[in-house]
Protein backbone atom coordinates (compact mmCIF):
# COMPACT_ATOMS: atom_id res chain seq x y z
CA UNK A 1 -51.23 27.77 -2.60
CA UNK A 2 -52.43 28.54 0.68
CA UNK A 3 -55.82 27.62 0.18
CA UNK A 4 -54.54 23.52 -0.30
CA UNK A 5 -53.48 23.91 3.36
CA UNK A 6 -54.94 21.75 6.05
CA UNK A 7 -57.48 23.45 8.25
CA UNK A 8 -55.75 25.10 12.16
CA UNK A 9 -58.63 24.72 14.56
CA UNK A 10 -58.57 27.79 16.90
CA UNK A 11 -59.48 27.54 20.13
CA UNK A 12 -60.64 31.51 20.42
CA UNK A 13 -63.22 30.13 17.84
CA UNK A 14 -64.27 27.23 20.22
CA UNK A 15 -65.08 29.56 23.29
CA UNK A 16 -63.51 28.59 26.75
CA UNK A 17 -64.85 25.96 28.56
CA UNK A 18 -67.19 24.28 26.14
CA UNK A 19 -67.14 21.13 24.90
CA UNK A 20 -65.40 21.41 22.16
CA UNK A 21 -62.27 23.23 23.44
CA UNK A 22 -62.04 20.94 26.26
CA UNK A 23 -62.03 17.62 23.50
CA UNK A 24 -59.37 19.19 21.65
CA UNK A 25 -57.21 19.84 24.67
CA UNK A 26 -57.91 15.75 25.15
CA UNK A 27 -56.81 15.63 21.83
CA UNK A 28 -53.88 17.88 21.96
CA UNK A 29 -52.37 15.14 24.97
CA UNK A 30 -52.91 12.46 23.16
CA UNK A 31 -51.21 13.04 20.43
CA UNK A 32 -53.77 13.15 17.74
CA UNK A 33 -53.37 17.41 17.38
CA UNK A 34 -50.01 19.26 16.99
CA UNK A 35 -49.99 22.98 18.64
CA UNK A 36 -48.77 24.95 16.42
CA UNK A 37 -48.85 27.67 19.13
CA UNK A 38 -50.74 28.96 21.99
CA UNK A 39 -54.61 28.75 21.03
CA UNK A 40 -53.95 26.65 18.17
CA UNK A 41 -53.26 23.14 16.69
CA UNK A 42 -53.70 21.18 13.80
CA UNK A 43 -54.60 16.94 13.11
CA UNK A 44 -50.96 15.86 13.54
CA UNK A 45 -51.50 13.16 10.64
CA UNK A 46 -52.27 16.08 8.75
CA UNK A 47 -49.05 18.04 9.09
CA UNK A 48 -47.07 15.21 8.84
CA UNK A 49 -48.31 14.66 5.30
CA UNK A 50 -47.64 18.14 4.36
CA UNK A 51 -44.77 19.41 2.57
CA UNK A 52 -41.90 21.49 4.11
CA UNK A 53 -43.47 24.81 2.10
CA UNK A 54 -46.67 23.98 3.52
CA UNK A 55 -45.90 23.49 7.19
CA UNK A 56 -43.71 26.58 6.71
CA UNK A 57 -47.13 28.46 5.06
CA UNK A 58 -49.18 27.02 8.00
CA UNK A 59 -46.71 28.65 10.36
CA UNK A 60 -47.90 32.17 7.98
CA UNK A 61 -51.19 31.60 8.00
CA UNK A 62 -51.08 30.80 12.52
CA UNK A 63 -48.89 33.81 13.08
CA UNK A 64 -50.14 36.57 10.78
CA UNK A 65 -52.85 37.60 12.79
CA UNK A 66 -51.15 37.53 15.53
CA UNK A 67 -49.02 40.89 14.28
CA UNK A 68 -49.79 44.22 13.06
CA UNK A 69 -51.93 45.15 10.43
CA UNK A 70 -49.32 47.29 8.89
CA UNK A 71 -46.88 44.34 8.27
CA UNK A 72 -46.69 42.27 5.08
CA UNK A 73 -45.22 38.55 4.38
CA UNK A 74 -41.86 39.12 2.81
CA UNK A 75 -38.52 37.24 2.02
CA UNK A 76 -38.56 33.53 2.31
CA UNK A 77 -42.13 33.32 3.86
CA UNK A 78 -43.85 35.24 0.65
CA UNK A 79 -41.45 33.02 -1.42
CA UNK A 80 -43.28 30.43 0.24
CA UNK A 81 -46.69 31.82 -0.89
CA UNK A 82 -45.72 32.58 -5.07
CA UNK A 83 -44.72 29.17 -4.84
CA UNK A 84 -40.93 30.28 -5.89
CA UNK A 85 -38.45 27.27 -4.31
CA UNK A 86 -36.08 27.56 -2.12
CA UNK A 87 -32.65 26.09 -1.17
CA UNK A 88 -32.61 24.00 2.02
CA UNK A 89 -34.84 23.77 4.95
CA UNK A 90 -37.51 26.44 5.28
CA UNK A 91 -37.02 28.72 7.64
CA UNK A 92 -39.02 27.59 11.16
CA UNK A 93 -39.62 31.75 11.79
CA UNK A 94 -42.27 33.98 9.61
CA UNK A 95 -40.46 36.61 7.74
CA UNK A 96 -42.92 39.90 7.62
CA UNK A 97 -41.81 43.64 6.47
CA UNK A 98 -42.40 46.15 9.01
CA UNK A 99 -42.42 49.87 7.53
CA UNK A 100 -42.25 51.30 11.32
CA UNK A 101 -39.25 49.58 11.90
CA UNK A 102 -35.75 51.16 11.19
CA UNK A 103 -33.72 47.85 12.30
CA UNK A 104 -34.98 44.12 11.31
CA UNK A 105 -35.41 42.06 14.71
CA UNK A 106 -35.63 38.50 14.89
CA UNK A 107 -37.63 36.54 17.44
CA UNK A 108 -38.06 32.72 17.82
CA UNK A 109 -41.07 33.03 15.66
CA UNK A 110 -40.86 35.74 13.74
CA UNK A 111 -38.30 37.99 11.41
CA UNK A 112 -39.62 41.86 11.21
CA UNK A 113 -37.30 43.30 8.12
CA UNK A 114 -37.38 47.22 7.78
CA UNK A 115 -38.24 48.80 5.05
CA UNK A 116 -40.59 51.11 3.00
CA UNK A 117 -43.86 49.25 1.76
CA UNK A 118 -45.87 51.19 -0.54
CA UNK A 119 -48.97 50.15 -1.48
CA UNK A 120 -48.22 49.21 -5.20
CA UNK A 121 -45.81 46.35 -3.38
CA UNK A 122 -48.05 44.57 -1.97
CA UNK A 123 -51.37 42.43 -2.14
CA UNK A 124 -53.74 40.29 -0.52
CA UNK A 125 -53.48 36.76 -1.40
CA UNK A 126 -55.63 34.26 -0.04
CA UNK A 127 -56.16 36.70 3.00
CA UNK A 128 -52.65 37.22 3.74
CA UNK A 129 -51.07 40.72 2.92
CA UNK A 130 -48.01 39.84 1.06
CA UNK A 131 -45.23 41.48 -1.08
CA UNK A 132 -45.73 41.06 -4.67
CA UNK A 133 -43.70 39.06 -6.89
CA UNK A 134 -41.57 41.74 -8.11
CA UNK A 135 -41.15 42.95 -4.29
CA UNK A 136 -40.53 39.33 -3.27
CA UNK A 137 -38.08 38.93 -6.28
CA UNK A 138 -36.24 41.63 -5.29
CA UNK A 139 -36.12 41.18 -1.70
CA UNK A 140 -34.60 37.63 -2.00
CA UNK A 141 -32.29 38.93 -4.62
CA UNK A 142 -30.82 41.19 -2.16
CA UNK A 143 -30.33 39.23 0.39
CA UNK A 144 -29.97 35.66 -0.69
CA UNK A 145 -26.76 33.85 -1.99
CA UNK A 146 -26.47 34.57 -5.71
CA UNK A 147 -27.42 30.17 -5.87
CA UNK A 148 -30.25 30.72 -3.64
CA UNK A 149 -31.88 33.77 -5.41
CA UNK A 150 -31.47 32.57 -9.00
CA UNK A 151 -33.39 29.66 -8.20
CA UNK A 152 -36.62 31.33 -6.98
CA UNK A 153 -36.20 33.62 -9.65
CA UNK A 154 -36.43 31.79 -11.89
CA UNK A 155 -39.44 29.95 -11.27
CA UNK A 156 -41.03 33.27 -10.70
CA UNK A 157 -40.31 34.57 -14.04
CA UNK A 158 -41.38 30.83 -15.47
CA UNK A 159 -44.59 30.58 -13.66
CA UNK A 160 -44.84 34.44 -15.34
CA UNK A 161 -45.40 35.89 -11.98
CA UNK A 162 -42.77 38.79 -12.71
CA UNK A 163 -40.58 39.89 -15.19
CA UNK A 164 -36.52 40.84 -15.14
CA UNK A 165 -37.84 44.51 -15.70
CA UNK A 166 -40.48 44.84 -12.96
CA UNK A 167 -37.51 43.10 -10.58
CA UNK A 168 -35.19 45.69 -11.85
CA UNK A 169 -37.86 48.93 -11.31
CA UNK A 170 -37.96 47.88 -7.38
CA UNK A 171 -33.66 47.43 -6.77
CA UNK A 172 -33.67 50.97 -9.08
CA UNK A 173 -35.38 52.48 -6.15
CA UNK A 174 -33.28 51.23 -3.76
CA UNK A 175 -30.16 52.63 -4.84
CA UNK A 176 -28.10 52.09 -1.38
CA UNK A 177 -29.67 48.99 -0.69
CA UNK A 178 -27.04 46.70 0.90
CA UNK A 179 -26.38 43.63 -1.89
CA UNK A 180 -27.65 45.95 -4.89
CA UNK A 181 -25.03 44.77 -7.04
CA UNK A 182 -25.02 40.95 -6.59
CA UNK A 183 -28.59 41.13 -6.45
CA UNK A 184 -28.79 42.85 -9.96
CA UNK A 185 -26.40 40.30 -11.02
CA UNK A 186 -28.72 37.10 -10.31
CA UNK A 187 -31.91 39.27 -12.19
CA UNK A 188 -29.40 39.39 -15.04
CA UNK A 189 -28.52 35.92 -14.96
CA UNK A 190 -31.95 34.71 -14.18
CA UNK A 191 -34.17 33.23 -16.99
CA UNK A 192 -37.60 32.34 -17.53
CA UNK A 193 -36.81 29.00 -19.45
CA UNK A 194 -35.43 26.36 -16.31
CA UNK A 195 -38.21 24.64 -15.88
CA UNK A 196 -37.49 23.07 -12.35
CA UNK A 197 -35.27 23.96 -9.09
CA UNK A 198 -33.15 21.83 -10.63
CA UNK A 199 -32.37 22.94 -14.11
CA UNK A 200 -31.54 25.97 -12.26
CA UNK A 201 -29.16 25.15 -9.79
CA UNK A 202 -27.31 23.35 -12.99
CA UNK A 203 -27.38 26.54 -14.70
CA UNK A 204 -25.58 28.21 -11.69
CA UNK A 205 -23.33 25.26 -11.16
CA UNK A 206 -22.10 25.26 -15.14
CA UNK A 207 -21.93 28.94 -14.81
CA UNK A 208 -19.33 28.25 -12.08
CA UNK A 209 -17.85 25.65 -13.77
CA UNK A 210 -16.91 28.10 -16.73
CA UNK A 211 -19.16 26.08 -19.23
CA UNK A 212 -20.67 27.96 -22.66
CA UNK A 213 -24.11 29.16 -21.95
CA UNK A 214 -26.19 26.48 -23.07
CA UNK A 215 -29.35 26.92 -25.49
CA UNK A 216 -32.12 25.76 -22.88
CA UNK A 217 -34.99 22.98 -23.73
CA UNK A 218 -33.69 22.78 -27.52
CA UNK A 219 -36.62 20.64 -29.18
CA UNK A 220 -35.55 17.49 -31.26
CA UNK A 221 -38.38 17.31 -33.59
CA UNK A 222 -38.52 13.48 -35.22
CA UNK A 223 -40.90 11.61 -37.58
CA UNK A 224 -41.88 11.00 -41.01
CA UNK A 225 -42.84 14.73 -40.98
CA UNK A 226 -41.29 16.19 -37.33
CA UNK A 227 -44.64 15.74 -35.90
CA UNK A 228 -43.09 14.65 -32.52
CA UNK A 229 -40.40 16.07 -30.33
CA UNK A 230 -37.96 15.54 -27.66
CA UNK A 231 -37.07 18.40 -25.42
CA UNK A 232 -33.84 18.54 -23.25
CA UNK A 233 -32.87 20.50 -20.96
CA UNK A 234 -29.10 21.53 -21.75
CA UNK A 235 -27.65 22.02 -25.14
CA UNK A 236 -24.53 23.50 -26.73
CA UNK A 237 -24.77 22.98 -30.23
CA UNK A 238 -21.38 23.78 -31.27
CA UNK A 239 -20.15 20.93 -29.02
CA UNK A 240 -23.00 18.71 -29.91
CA UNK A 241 -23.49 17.80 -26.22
CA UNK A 242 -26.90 17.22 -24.48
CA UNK A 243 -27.07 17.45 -20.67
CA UNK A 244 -30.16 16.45 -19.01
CA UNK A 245 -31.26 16.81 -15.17
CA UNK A 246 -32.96 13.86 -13.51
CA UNK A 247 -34.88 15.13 -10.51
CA UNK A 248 -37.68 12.76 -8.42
CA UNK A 249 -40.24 15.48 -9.52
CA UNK A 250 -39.51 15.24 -13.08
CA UNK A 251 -41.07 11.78 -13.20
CA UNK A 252 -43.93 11.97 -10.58
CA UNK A 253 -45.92 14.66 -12.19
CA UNK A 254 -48.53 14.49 -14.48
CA UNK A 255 -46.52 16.03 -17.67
CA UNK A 256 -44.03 13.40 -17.57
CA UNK A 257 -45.86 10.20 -16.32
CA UNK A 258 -49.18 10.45 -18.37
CA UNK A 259 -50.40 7.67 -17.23
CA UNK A 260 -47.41 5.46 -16.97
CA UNK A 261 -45.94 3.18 -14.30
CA UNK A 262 -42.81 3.65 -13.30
CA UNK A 263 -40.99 1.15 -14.93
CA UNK A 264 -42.78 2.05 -18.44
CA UNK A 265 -41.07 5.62 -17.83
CA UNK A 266 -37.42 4.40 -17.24
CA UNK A 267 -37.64 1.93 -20.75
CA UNK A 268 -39.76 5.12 -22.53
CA UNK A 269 -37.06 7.40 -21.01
CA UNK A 270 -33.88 4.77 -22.40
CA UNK A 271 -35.49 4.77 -25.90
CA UNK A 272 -36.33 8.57 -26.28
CA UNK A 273 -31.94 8.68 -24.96
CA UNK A 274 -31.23 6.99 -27.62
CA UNK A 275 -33.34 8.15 -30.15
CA UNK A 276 -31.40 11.53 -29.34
CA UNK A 277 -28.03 10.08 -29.39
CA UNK A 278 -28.53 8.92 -32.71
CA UNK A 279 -29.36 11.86 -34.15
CA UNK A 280 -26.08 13.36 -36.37
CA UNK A 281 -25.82 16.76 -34.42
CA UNK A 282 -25.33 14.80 -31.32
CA UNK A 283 -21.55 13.86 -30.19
CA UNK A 284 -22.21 13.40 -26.76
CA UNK A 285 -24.99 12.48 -23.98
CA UNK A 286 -24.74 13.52 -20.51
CA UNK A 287 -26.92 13.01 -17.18
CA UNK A 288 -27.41 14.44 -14.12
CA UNK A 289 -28.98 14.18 -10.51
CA UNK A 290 -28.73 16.33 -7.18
CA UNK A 291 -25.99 14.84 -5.88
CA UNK A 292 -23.47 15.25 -8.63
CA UNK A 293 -24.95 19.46 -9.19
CA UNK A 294 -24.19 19.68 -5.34
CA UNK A 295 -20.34 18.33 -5.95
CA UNK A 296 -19.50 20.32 -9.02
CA UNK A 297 -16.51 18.20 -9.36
CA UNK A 298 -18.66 14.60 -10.61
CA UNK A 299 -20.76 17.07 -12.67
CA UNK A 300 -16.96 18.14 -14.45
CA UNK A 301 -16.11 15.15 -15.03
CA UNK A 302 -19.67 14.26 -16.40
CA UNK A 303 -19.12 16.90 -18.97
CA UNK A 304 -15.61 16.77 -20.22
CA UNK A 305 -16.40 12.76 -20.89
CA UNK A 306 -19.40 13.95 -23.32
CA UNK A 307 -17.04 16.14 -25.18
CA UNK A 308 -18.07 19.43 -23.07
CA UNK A 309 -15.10 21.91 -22.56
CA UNK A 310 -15.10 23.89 -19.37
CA UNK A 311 -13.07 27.13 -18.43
């Protein structure tokens, strides 16, 4: 993850007053390189292609050395390194763990959280001292919104970087940890099957909504002898109701396109609908996008019109 990132040229590497250093200064007023801070930049065309995680990983990879040798990337910023999502913007500040500290202090460009770090919590990761997944996990758990943490944890128990019982080992040994018990309550809920940000905000959002827990990517197997298959993401076999989540991502990577132009997706995607519609089990079909998960009210509607009952 943080090896992909664009190259920071530094300008302690350049030496002062040589050539170099005084071409990127040229370059820094000209607008070709961003400063990221004092001593260093990066090719602006370069961070404006990057993603949002990335610029916020940059920001890790700039300020790190910068701080103590004793402090670790935590919270949102190792979140940012395991590749778990998050809700939102990234934060603009670095979020480290300090073990000498007894309060957390924020400065414009960098959180210090207190806190124990032994070394079994963390590890080096492309250079960068860093809690480890289960540390991370739990971290986030305890102090993110119940939404916010059960969509990173999820993706770090799907990518297998964790498990629900290394999570639970770490909030065990913080036993007057502020948030213990909501934390413990999005580990609980948390699941290794969503496949994308998405699936798991919808899994939060249904949860809300007081829907049945749903069986998560049910396989349709079809053919003369069930040698193909259609996965979906939602399903609640007792109600015969499919729900699927359409996100940008789901269609732009590799898995799903295979080749395929976008238009050859959307007819691909409208036959493979209604090959699953068709099937006997199946009373109802139901989509949904961003928009509707983030106003739980279209996504209600959605589901009581495909025969879905809702507490």
């Amino acid at each position: 993850m943080i090896d992909s990132l664009p190259p920071v040229i530094r300008s302690s590497q350049l030496g002062h007053g040589t050539r170099e250093s005084s071409s990127v200064r040229r370059r820094i007023d000209r607008g070709e390189l961003l400063r990221l801070c004092p001593g260093v930049a990066v090719e602006r065309e370069a961070w404006q292609a990057a993603t949002p995680r990335q610029r916020h990983l940059l920001r890790v990879v700039v300020l790190l050395p910068k701080l103590s040798s004793r402090v670790a990337v935590s919270h949102a910023s190792a979140a940012a390194v395991w590749g778990a999502p998050i809700l939102g913007d990234w934060p603009e500040r670095v979020h480290v763990v300090d073990p000498a500290r007894r309060t957390t202090q924020s400065t414009p460009t960098v959180v210090r959280h207190a806190g124990l770090l032994l070394p079994q919590e963390a590890r080096v990761e492309s250079g960068v001292l860093v809690t480890s997944p289960a540390r991370t996990a739990a971290d986030l758990a305890l102090s993110w919104t119940f939404r916010e943490a059960v969509v990173a944890l999820d993706q770090l128990l799907h990518r297998r970087s964790t498990t629900r019982e290394e999570i639970g080992r770490f909030l065990d040994a913080r036993p007057t940890a502020r948030g213990r018990t909501g934390a413990r309550r999005a580990v609980a809920f948390a699941t290794s099957a969503a496949e994308s940000p998405g699936e798991s905000l919808t899994r939060v959002v249904l949860h809300e909504l007081g829907a049945p827990p749903p069986v998560l990517q049910k396989s349709f197997h079809w053919g003369d002898r069930g040698q193909f298959v259609d996965v979906v993401d939602f399903w609640w076999p007792r109600f015969g109701v499919v729900l699927e989540f359409d996100g940008r991502i789901k269609y732009a990577t590799g898995r799903w396109r295979k080749g395929r132009s976008p238009e050859q997706i959307v007819v691909d995607e409208k036959i493979r609908e209604d090959r699953i519609r068709n099937r006997p089990e199946v009373e109802g079909f139901a989509r949904t996008v961003w928009d509707e998960v983030m106003h739980p009210t279209r996504l209600a509607m959605n589901l009581r019109a495909a025969g879905l009952p809702l507490g």
